[in-house]
N, C-alpha and C. Protein backbone atom coordinates (compact mmCIF):
# COMPACT_ATOMS: atom_id res chain seq x y z
N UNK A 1 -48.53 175.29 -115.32
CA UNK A 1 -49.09 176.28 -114.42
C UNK A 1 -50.61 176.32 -114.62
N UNK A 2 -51.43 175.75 -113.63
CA UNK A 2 -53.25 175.93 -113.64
C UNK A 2 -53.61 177.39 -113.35
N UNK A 3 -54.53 177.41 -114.28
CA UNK A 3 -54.48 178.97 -113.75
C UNK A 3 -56.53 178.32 -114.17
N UNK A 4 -57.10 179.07 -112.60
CA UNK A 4 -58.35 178.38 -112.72
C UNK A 4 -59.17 180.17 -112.92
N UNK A 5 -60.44 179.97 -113.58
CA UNK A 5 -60.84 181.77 -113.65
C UNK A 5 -62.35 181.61 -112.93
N UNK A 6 -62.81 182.38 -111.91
CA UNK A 6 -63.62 182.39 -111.23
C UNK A 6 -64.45 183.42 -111.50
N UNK A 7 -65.85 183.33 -112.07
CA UNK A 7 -67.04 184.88 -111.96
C UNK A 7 -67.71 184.12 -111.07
N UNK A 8 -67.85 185.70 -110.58
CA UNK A 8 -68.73 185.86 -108.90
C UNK A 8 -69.58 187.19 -109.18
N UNK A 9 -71.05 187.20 -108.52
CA UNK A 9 -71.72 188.65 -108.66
C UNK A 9 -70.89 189.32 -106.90
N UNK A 10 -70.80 190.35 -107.67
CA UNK A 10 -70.06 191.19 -106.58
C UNK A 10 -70.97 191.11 -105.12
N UNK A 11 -70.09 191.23 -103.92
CA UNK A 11 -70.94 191.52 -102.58
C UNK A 11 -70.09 190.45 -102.14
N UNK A 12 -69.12 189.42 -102.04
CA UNK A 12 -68.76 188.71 -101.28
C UNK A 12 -67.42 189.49 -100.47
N UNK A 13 -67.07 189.13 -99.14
CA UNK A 13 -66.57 189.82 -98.20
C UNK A 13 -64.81 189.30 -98.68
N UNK A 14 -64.05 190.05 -98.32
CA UNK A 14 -62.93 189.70 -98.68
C UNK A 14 -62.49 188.08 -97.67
N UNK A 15 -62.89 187.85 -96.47
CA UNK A 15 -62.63 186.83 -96.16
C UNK A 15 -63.05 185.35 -96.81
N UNK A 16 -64.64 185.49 -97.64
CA UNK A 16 -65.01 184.31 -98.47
C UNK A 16 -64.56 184.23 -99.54
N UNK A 17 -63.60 185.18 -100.52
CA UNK A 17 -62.84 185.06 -101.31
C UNK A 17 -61.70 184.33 -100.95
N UNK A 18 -61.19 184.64 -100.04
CA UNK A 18 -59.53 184.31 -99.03
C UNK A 18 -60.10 182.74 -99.37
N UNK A 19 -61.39 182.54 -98.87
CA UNK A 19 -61.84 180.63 -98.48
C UNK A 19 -61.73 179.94 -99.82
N UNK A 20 -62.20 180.84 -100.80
CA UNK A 20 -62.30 179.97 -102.32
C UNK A 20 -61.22 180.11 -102.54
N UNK A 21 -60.40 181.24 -102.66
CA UNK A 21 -59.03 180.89 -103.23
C UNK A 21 -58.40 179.55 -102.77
N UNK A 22 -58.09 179.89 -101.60
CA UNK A 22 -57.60 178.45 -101.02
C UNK A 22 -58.58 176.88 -101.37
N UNK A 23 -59.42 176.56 -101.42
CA UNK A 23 -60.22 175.71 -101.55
C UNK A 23 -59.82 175.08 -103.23
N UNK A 24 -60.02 176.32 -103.95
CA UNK A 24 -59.55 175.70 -105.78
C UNK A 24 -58.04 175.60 -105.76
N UNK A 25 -57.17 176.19 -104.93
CA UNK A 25 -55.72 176.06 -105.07
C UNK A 25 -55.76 174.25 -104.50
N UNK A 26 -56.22 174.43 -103.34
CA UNK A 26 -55.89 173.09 -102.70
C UNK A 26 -56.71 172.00 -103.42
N UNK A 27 -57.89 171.98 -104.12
CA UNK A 27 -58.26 171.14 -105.06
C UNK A 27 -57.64 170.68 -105.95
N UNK A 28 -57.02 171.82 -106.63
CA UNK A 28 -56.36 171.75 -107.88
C UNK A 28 -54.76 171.08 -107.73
N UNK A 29 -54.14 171.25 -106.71
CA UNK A 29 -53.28 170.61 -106.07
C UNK A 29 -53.45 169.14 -106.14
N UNK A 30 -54.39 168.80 -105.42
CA UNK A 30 -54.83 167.71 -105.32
C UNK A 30 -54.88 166.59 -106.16
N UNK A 31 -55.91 167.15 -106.95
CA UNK A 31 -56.46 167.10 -108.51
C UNK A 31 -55.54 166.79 -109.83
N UNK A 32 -54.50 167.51 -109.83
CA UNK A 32 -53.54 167.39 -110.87
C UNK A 32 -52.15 167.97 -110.13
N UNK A 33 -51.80 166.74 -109.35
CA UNK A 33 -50.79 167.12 -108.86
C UNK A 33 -49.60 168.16 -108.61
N UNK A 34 -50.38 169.36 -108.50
CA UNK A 34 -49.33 170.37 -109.09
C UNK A 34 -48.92 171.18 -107.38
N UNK A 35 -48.00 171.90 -107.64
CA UNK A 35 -47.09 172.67 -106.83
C UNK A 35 -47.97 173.78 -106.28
N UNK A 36 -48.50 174.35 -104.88
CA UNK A 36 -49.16 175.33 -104.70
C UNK A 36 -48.83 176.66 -105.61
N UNK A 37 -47.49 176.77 -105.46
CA UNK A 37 -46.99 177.90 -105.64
C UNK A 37 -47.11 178.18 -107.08
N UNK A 38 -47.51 176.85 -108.48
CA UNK A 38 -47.73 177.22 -109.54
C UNK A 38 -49.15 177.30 -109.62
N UNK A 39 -50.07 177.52 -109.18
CA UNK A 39 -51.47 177.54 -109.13
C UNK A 39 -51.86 178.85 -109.06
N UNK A 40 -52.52 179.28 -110.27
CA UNK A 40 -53.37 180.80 -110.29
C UNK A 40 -54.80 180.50 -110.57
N UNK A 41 -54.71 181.76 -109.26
CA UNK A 41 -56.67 182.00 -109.46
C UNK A 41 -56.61 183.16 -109.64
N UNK A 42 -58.20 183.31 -110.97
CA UNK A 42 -58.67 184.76 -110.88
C UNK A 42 -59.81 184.97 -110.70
N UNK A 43 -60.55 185.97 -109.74
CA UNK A 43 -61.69 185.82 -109.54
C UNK A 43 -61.81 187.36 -110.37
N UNK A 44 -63.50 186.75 -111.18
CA UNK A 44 -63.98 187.99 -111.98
C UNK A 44 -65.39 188.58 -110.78
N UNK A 45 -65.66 189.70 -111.00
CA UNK A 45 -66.19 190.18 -109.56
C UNK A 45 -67.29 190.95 -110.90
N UNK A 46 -68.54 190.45 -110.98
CA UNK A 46 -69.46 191.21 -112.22
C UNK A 46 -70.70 191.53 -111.23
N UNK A 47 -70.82 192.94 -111.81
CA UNK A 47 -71.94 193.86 -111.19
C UNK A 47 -73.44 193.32 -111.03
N UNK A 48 -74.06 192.91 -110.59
CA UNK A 48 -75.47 192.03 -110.67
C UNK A 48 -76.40 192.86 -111.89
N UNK A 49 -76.40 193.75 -112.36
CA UNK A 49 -77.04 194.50 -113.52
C UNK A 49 -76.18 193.83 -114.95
N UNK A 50 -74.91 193.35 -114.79
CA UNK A 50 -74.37 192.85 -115.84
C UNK A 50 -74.45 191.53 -116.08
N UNK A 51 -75.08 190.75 -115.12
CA UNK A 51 -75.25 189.04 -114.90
C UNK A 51 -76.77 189.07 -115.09
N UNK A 52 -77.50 187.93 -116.16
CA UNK A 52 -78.32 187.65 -116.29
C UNK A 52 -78.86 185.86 -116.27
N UNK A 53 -80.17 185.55 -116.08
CA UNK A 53 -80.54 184.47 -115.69
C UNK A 53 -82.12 184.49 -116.76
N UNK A 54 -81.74 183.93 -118.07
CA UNK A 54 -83.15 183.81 -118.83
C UNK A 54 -83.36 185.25 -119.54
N UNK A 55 -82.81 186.35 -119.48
CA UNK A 55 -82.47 187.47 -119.95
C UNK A 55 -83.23 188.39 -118.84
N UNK A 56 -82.98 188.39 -117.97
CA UNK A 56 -83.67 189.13 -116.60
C UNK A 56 -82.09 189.20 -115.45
N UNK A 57 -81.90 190.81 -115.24
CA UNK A 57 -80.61 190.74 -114.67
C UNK A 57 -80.87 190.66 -113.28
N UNK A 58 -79.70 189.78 -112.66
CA UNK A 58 -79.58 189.75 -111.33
C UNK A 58 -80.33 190.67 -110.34
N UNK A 59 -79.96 192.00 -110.62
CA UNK A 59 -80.54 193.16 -109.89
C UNK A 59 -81.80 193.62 -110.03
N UNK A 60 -82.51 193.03 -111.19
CA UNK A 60 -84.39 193.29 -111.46
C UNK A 60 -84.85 191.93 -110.87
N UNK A 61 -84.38 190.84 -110.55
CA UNK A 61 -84.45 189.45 -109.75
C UNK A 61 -85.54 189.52 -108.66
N UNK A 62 -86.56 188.87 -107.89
CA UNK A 62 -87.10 189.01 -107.50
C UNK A 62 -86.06 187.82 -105.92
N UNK A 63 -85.97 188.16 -105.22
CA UNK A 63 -84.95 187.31 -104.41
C UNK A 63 -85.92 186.27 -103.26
């Protein structure tokens, strides 16, 4: 059973989640021949104040 674990900074719409899920299931399928139905995803959903880049968080980021 693949069980793949996904962090994401929060703000993505429930439909572009729907797209990755499917996308790493069907990769992973692919990939290591396995059964859709044994394939787990988890997506971790982290607050942009808790994600950092060089020790400067997402949310003090200059975009």
């Amino acid at each position: 059973m693949p069980l793949v674990q996904v962090s994401l900074l929060k703000g993505r719409t429930a439909q572009q989640k729907r797209n990755l899920l499917k996308a790493i299931t069907d990769a992973v399928v692919e990939a290591v021949n396995a059964k859709p139905a044994s394939v787990r995803v988890i997506i971790n959903e982290i607050d942009s104040e808790h994600w950092s880049v060089a020790g400067v968080p997402f949310s003090e980021r200059d975009v």
